[in-house]
C-alpha atoms as a PDB file:
ATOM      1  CA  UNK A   1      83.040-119.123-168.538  1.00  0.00           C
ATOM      2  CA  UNK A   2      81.727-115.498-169.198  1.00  0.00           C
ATOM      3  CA  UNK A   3      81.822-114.266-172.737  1.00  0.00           C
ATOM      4  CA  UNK A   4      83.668-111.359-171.615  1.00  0.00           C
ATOM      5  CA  UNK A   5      86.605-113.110-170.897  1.00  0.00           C
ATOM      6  CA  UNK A   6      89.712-112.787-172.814  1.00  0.00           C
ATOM      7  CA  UNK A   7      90.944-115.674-175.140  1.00  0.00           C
ATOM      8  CA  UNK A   8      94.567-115.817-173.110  1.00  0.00           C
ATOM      9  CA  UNK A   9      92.976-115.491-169.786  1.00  0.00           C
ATOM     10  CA  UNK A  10      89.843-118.389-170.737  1.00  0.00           C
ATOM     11  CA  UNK A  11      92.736-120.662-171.962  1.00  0.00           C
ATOM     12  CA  UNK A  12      95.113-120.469-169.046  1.00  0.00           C
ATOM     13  CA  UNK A  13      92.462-120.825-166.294  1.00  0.00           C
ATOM     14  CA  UNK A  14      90.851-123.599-167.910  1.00  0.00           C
ATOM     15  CA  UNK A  15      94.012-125.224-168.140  1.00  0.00           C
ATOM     16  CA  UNK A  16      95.222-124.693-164.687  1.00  0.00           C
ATOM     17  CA  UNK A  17      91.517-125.805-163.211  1.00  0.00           C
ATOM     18  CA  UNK A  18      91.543-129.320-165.251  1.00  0.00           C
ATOM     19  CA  UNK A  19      95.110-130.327-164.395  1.00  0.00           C
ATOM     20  CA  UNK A  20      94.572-129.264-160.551  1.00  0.00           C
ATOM     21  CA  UNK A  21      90.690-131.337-160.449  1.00  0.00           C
ATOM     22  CA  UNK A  22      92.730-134.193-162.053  1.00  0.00           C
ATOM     23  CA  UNK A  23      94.992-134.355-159.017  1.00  0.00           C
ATOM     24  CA  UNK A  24      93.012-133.110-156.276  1.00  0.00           C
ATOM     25  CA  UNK A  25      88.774-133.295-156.958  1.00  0.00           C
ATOM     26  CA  UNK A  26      87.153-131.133-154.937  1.00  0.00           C
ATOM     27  CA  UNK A  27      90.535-128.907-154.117  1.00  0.00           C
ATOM     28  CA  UNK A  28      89.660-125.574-155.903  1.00  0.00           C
ATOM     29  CA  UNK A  29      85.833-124.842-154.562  1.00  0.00           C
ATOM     30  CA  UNK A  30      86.087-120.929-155.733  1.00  0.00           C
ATOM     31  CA  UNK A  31      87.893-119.243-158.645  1.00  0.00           C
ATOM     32  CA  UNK A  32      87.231-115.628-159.238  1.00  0.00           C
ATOM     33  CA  UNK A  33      89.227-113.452-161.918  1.00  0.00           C
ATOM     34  CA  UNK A  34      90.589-110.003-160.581  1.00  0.00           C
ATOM     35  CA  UNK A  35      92.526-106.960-161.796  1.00  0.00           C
ATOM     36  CA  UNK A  36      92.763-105.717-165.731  1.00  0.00           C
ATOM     37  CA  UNK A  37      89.978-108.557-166.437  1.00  0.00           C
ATOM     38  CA  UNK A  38      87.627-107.804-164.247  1.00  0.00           C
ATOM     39  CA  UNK A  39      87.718-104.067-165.403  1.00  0.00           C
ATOM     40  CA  UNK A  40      87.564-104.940-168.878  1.00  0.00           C
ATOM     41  CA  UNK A  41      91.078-103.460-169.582  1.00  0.00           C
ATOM     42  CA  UNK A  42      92.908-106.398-170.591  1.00  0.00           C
ATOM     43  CA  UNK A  43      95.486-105.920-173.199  1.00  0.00           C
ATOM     44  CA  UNK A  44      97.492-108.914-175.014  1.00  0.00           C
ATOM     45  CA  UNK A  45     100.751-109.756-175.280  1.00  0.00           C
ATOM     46  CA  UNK A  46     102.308-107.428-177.894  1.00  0.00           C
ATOM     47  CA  UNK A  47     103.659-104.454-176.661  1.00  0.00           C
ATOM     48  CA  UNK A  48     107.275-104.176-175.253  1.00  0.00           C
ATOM     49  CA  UNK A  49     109.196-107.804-174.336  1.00  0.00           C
ATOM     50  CA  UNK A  50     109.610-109.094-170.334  1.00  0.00           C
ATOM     51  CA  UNK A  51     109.588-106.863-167.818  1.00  0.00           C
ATOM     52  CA  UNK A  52     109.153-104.068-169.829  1.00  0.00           C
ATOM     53  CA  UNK A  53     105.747-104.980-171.667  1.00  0.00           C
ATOM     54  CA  UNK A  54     103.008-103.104-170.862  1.00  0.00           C
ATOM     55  CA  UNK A  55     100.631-106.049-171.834  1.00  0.00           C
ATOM     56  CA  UNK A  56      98.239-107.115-169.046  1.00  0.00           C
ATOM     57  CA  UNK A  57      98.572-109.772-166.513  1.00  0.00           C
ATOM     58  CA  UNK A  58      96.067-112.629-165.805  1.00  0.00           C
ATOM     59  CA  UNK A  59      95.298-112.488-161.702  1.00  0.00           C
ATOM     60  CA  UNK A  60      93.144-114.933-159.948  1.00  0.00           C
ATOM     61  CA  UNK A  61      92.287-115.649-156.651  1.00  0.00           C
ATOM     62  CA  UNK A  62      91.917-119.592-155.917  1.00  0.00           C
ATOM     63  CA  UNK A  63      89.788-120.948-153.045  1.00  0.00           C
ATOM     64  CA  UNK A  64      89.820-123.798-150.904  1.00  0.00           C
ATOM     65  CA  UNK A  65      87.706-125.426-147.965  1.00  0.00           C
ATOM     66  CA  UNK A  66      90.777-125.693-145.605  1.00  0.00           C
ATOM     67  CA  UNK A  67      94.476-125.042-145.492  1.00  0.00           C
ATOM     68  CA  UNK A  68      96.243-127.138-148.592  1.00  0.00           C
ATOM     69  CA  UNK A  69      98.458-129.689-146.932  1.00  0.00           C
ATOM     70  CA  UNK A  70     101.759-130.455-148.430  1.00  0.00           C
ATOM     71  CA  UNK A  71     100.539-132.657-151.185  1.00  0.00           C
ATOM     72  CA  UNK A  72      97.817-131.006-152.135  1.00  0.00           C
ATOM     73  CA  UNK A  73     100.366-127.318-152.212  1.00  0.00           C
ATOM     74  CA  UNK A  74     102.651-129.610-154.574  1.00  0.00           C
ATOM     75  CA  UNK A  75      99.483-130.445-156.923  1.00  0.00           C
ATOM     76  CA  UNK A  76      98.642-126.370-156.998  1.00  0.00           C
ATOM     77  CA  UNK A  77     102.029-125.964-158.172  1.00  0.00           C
ATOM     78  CA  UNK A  78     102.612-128.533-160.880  1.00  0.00           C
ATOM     79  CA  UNK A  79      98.946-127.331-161.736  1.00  0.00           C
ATOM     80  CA  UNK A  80     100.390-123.767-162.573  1.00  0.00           C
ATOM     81  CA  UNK A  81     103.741-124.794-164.145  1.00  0.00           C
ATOM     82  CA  UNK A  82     101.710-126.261-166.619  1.00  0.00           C
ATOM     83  CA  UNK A  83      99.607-123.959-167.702  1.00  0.00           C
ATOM     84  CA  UNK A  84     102.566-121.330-167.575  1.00  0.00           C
ATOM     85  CA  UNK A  85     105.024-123.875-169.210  1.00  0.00           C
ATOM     86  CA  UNK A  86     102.049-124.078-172.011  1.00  0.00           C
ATOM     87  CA  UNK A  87     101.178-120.191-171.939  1.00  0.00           C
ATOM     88  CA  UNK A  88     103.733-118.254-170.420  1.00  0.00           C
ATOM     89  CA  UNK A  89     102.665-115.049-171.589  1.00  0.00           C
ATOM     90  CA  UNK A  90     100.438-113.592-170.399  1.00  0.00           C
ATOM     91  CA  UNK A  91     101.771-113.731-166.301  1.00  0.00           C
ATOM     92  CA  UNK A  92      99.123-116.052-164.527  1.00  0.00           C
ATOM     93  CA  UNK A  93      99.236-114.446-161.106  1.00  0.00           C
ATOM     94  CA  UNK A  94      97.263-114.864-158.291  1.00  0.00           C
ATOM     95  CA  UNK A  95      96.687-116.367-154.226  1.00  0.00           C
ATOM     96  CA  UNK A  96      94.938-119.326-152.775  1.00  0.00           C
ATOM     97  CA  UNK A  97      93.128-118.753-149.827  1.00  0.00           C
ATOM     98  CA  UNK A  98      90.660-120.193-147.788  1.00  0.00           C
ATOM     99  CA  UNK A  99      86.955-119.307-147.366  1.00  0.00           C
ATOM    100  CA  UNK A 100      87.612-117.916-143.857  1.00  0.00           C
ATOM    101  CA  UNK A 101      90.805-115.925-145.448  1.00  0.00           C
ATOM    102  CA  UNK A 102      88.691-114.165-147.387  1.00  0.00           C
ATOM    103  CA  UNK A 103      86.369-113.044-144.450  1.00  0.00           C
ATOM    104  CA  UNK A 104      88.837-112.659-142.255  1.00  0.00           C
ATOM    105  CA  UNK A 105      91.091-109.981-144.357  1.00  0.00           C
ATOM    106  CA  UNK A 106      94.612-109.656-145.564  1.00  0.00           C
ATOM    107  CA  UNK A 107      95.849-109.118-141.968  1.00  0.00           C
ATOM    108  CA  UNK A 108      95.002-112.013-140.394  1.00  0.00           C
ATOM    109  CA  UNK A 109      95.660-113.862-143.235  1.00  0.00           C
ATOM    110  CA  UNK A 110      99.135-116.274-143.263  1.00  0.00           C
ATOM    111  CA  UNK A 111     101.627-116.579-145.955  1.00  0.00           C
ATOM    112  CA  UNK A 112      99.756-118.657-148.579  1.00  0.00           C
ATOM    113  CA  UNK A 113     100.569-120.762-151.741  1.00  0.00           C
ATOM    114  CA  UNK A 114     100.604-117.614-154.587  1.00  0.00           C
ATOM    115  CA  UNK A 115     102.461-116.840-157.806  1.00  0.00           C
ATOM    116  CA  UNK A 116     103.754-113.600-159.066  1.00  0.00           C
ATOM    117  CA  UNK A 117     105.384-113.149-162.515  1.00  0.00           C
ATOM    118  CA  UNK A 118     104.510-116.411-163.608  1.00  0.00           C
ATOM    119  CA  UNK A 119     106.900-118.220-160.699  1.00  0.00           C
ATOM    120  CA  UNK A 120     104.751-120.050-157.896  1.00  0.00           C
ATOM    121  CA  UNK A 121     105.902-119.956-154.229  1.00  0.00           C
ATOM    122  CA  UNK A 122     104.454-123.034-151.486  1.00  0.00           C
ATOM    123  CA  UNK A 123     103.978-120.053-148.583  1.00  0.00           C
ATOM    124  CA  UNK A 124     104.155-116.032-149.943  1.00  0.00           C
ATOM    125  CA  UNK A 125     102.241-112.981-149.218  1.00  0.00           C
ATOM    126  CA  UNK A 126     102.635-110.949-153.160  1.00  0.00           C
ATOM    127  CA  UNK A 127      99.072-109.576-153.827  1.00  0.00           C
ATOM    128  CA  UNK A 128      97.467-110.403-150.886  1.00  0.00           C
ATOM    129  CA  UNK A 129      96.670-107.119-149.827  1.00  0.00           C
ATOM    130  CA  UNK A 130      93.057-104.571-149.467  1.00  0.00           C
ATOM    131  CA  UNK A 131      93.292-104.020-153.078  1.00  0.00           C
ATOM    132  CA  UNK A 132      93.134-108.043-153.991  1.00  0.00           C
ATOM    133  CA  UNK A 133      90.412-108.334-151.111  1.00  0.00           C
ATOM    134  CA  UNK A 134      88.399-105.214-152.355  1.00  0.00           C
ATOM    135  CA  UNK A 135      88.397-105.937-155.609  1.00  0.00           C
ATOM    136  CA  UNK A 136      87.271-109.397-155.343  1.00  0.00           C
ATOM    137  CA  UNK A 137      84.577-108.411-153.489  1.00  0.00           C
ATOM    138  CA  UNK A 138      83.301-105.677-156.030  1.00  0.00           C
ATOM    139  CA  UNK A 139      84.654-106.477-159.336  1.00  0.00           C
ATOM    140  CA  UNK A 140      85.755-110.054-159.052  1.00  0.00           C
ATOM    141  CA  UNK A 141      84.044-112.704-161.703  1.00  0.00           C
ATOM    142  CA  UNK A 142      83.479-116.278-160.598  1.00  0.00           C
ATOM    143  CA  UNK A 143      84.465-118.784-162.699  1.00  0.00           C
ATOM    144  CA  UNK A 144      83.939-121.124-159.938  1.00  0.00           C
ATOM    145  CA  UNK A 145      81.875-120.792-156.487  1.00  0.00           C
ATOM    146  CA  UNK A 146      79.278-117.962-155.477  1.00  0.00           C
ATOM    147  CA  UNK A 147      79.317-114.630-156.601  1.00  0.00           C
ATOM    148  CA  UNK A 148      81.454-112.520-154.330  1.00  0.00           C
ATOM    149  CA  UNK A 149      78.409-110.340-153.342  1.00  0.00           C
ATOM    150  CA  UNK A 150      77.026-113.753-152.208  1.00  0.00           C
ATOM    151  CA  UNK A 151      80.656-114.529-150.593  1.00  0.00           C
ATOM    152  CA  UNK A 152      81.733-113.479-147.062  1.00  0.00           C
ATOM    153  CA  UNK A 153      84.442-111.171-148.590  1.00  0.00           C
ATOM    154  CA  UNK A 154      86.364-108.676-146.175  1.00  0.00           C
ATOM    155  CA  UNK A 155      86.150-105.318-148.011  1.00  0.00           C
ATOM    156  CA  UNK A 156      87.025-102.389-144.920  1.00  0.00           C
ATOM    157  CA  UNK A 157      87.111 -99.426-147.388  1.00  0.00           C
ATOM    158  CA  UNK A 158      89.178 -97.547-144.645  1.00  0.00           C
ATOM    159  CA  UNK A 159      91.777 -99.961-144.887  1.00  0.00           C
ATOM    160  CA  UNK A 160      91.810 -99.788-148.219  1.00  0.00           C
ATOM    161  CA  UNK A 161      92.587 -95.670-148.498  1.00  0.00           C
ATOM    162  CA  UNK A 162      95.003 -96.307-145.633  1.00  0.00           C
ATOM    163  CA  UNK A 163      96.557 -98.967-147.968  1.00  0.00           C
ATOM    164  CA  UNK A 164      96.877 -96.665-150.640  1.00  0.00           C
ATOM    165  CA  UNK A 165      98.132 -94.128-148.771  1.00  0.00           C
ATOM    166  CA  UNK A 166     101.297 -95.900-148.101  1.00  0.00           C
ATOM    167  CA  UNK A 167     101.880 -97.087-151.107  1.00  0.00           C
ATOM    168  CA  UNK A 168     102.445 -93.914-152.362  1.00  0.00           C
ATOM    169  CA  UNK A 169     104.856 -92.966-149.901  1.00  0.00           C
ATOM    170  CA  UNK A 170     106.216 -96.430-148.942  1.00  0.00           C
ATOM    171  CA  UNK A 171     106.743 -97.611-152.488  1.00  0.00           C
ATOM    172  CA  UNK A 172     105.938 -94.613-155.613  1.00  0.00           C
ATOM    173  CA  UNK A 173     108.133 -91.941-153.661  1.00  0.00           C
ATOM    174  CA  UNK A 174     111.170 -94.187-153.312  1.00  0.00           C
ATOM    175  CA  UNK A 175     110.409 -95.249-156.572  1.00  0.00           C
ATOM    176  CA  UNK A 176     110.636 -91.657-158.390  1.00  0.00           C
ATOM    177  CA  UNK A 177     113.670 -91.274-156.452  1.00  0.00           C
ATOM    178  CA  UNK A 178     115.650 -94.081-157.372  1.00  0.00           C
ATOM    179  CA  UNK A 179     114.326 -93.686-161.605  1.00  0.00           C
ATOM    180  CA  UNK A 180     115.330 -89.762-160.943  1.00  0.00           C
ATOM    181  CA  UNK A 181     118.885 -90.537-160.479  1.00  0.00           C
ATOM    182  CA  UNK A 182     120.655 -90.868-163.882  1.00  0.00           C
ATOM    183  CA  UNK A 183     122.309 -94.327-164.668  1.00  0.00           C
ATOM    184  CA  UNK A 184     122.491 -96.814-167.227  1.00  0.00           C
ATOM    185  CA  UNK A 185     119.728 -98.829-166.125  1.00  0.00           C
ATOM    186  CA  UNK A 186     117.263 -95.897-165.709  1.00  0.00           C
ATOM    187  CA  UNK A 187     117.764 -94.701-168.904  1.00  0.00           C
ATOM    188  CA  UNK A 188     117.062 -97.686-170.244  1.00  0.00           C
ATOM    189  CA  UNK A 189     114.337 -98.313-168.294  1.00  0.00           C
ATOM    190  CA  UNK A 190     112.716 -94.598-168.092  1.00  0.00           C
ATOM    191  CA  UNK A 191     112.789 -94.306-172.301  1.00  0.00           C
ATOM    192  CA  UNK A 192     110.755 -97.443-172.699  1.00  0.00           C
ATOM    193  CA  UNK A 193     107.061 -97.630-172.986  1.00  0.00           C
ATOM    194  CA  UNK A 194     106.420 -99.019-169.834  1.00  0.00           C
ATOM    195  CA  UNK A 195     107.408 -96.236-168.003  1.00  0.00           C
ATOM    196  CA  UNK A 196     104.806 -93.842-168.255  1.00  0.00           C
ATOM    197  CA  UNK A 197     102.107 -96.535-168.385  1.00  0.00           C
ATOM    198  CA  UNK A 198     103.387 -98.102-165.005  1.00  0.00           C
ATOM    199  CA  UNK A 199     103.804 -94.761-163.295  1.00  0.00           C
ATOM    200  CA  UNK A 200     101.724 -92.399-164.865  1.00  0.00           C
ATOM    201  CA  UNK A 201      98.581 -95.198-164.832  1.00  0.00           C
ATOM    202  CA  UNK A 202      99.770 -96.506-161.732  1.00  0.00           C
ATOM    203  CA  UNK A 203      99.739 -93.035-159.401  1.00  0.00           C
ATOM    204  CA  UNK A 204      96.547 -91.883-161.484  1.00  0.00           C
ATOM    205  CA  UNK A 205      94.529 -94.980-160.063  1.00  0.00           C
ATOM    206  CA  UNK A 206      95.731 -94.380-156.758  1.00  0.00           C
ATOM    207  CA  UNK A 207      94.830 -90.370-156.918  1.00  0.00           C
ATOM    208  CA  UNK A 208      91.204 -91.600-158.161  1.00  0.00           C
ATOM    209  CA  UNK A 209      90.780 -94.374-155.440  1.00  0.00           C
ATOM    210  CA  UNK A 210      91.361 -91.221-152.989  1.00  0.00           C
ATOM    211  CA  UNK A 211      89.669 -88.977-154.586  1.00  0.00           C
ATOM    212  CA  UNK A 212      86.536 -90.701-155.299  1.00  0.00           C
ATOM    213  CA  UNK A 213      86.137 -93.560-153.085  1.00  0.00           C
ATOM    214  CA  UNK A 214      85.920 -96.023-155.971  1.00  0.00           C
ATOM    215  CA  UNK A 215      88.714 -98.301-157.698  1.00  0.00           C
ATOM    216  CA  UNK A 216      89.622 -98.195-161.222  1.00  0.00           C
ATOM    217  CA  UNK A 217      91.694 -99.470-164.005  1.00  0.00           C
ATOM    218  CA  UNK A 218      94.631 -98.232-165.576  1.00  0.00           C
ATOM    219  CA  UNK A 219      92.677 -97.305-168.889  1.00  0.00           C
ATOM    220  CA  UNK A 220      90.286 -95.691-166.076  1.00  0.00           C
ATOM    221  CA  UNK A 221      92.570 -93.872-164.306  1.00  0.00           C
ATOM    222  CA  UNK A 222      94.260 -92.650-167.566  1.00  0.00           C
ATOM    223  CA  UNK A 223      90.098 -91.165-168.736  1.00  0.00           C
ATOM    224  CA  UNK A 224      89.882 -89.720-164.734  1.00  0.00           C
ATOM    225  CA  UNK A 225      93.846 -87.960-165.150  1.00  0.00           C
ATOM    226  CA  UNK A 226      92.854 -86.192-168.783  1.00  0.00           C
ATOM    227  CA  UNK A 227      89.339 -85.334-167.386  1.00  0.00           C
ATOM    228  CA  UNK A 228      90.565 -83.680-163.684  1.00  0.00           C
ATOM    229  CA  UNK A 229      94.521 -83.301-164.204  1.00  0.00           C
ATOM    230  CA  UNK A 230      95.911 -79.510-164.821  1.00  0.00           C
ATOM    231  CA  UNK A 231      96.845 -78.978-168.511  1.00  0.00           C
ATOM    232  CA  UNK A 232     100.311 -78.944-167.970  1.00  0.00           C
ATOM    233  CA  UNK A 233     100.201 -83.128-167.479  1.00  0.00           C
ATOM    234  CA  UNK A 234      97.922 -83.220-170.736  1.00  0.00           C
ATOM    235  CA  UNK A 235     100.005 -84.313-172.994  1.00  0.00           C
ATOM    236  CA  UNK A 236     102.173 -87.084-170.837  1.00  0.00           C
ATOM    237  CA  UNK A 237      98.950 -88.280-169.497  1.00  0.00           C
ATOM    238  CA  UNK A 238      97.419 -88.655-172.932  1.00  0.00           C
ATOM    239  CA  UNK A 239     100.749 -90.285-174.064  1.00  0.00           C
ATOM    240  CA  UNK A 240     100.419 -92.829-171.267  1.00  0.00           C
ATOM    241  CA  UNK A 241      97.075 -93.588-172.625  1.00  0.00           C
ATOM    242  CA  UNK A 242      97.962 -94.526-175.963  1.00  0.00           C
ATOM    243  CA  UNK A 243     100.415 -96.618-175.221  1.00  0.00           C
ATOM    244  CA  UNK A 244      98.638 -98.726-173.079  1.00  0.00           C
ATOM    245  CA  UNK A 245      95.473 -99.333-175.326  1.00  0.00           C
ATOM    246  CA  UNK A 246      97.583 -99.296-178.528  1.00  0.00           C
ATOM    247  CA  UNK A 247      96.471 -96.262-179.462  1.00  0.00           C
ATOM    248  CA  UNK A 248      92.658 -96.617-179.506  1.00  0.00           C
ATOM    249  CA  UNK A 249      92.396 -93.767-176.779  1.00  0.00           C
ATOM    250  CA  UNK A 250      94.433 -91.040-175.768  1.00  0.00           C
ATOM    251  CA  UNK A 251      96.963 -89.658-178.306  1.00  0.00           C
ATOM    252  CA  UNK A 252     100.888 -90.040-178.932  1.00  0.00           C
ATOM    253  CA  UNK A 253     102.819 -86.762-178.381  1.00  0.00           C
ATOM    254  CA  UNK A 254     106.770 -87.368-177.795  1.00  0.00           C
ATOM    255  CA  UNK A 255     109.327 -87.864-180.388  1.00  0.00           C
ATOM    256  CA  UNK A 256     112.048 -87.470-177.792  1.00  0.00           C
ATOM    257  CA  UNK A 257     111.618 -90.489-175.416  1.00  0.00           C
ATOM    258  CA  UNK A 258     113.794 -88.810-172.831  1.00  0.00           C
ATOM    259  CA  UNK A 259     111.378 -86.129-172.643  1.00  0.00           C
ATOM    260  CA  UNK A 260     109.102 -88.124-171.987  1.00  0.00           C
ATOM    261  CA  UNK A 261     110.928 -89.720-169.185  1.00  0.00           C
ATOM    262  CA  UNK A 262     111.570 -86.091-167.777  1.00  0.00           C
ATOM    263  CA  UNK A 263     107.278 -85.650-167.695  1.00  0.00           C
ATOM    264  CA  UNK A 264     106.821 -88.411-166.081  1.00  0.00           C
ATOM    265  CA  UNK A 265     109.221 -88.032-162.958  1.00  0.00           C
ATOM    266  CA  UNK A 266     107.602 -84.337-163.176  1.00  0.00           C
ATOM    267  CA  UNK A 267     104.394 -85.777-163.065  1.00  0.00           C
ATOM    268  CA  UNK A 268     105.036 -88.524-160.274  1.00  0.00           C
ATOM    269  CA  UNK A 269     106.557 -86.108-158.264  1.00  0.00           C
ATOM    270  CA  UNK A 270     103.192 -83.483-157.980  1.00  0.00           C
ATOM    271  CA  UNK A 271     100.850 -86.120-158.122  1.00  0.00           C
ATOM    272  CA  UNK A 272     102.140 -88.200-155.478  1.00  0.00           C
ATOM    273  CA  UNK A 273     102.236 -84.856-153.222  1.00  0.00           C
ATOM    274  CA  UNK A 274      98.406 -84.343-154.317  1.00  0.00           C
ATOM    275  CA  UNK A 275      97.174 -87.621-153.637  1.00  0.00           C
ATOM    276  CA  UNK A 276      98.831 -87.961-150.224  1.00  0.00           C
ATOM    277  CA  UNK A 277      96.797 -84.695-149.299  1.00  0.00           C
ATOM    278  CA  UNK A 278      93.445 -86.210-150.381  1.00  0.00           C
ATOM    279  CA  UNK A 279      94.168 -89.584-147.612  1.00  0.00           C
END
């Protein structure tokens, strides 16, 4: 494997290849590592507990010659509860497709054998999506198979913005409006630390993929929001920052963490508005 690779994300996917080429040789002819890893902006297990971490996830794609058949769908699972059941932190996430799924594009492509928060499903669609397909096809690192700019790998950068563009409006903006609403629950959920790195991070990548054509990473996104933002976002946006690389960038400025739930809904709210007007 590549040097670059993180210890937790080396140890899982070596794992989960062994036990599957035990069952099945021949199975799994591609494996390429996606998202945080392939931006170099993974971060360890460590920071906040469950849902609420804001530790990185490990995403793979997994390829195969043909359509797994029920037996072979069985051995990709008991593959992945393994490795999970051994290393459950961090999630191992990802989609198997098929060499002509991966051509073809996430629209023609069926419900497929994929696992999302560490819990495998036989037929799904989570993550297979332009972002998953782009990304392979620019950023992704093989760990088995050709390089992806040797691949047949859909990548329709139209697509992609359109994509984009409804997330924000079919997913952040009913998301700020159901964390806006005082309960409980969104207390508890807006004071943690998560909070600002999911939705600060999260809508920053999503403004930069608009505004500049070009994906980034959460870290990224955070560098592109303190470099192009308005001042007034400053200091949220530089609290995001820090919390999601531990402080080594960006710089903590709340005491009050309900404050800091207050900028972020203020910051979701204009920056979902601006982005929309850039697709």
């Amino acid at each position: 494997m590549p040097s670059e690779i993180p210890e937790e994300a080396r140890r899982s996917t070596a794992l989960f290849l062994s036990t599957v080429d035990r069952a099945a040789p021949g199975l799994v002819t591609g494996f390429y590592l996606v998202g945080s890893v392939c931006f170099g902006d993974f971060h360890a297990p460590g920071a906040g507990r469950g849902r609420l971490g804001t530790a990185s996830d490990i995403d793979f794609v997994a390829v195969t010659e043909r359509r797994p058949g029920p037996a072979e769908i069985s051995t990709l699972a008991q593959a992945h509860a393994t490795t999970v059941t051994r290393f459950p932190r961090p999630h191992f996430d990802g989609a198997v497709l098929t060499w002509a799924d991966l051509a073809a594009g996430p629209d023609a492509c069926p419900d497929v054998p994929c696992a999302q928060e560490g819990r495998f499903t036989a037929a799904g669609r989570d993550g297979v999506n332009p972002v998953l397909f782009c990304e392979l096809a620019s950023r992704g690192i093989a760990l088995r198979g050709p390089e992806p700019s040797d691949a047949d790998v859909w990548a329709d950068q139209g697509a992609l913005r359109e994509f984009t563009a409804g997330n924000l409006s079919g997913y952040w903006r009913p998301w700020w409006e159901k964390h806006r609403k005082i309960s409980a629950l969104s207390l508890a959920v807006g004071t943690s630390p998560w909070f600002p790195v999911w939705a600060v991070l999260g809508v920053s990548r999503l403004h930069h993929l608009l505004a500049t054509g070009e994906m980034t990473s959460k870290t990224g996104a955070g560098r592109y929001a303190a470099r192009e933002f308005d001042s007034r976002w400053q200091r949220i946006v530089a609290e995001s920052l820090s919390l999601r690389t531990g402080g080594a960038e960006g710089r903590r400025g709340y005491r009050n963490p309900l404050a800091r739930r207050r900028d972020t809904l203020a910051f979701l709210d204009a920056t979902i508005d601006d982005a929309l007007a850039l697709a």
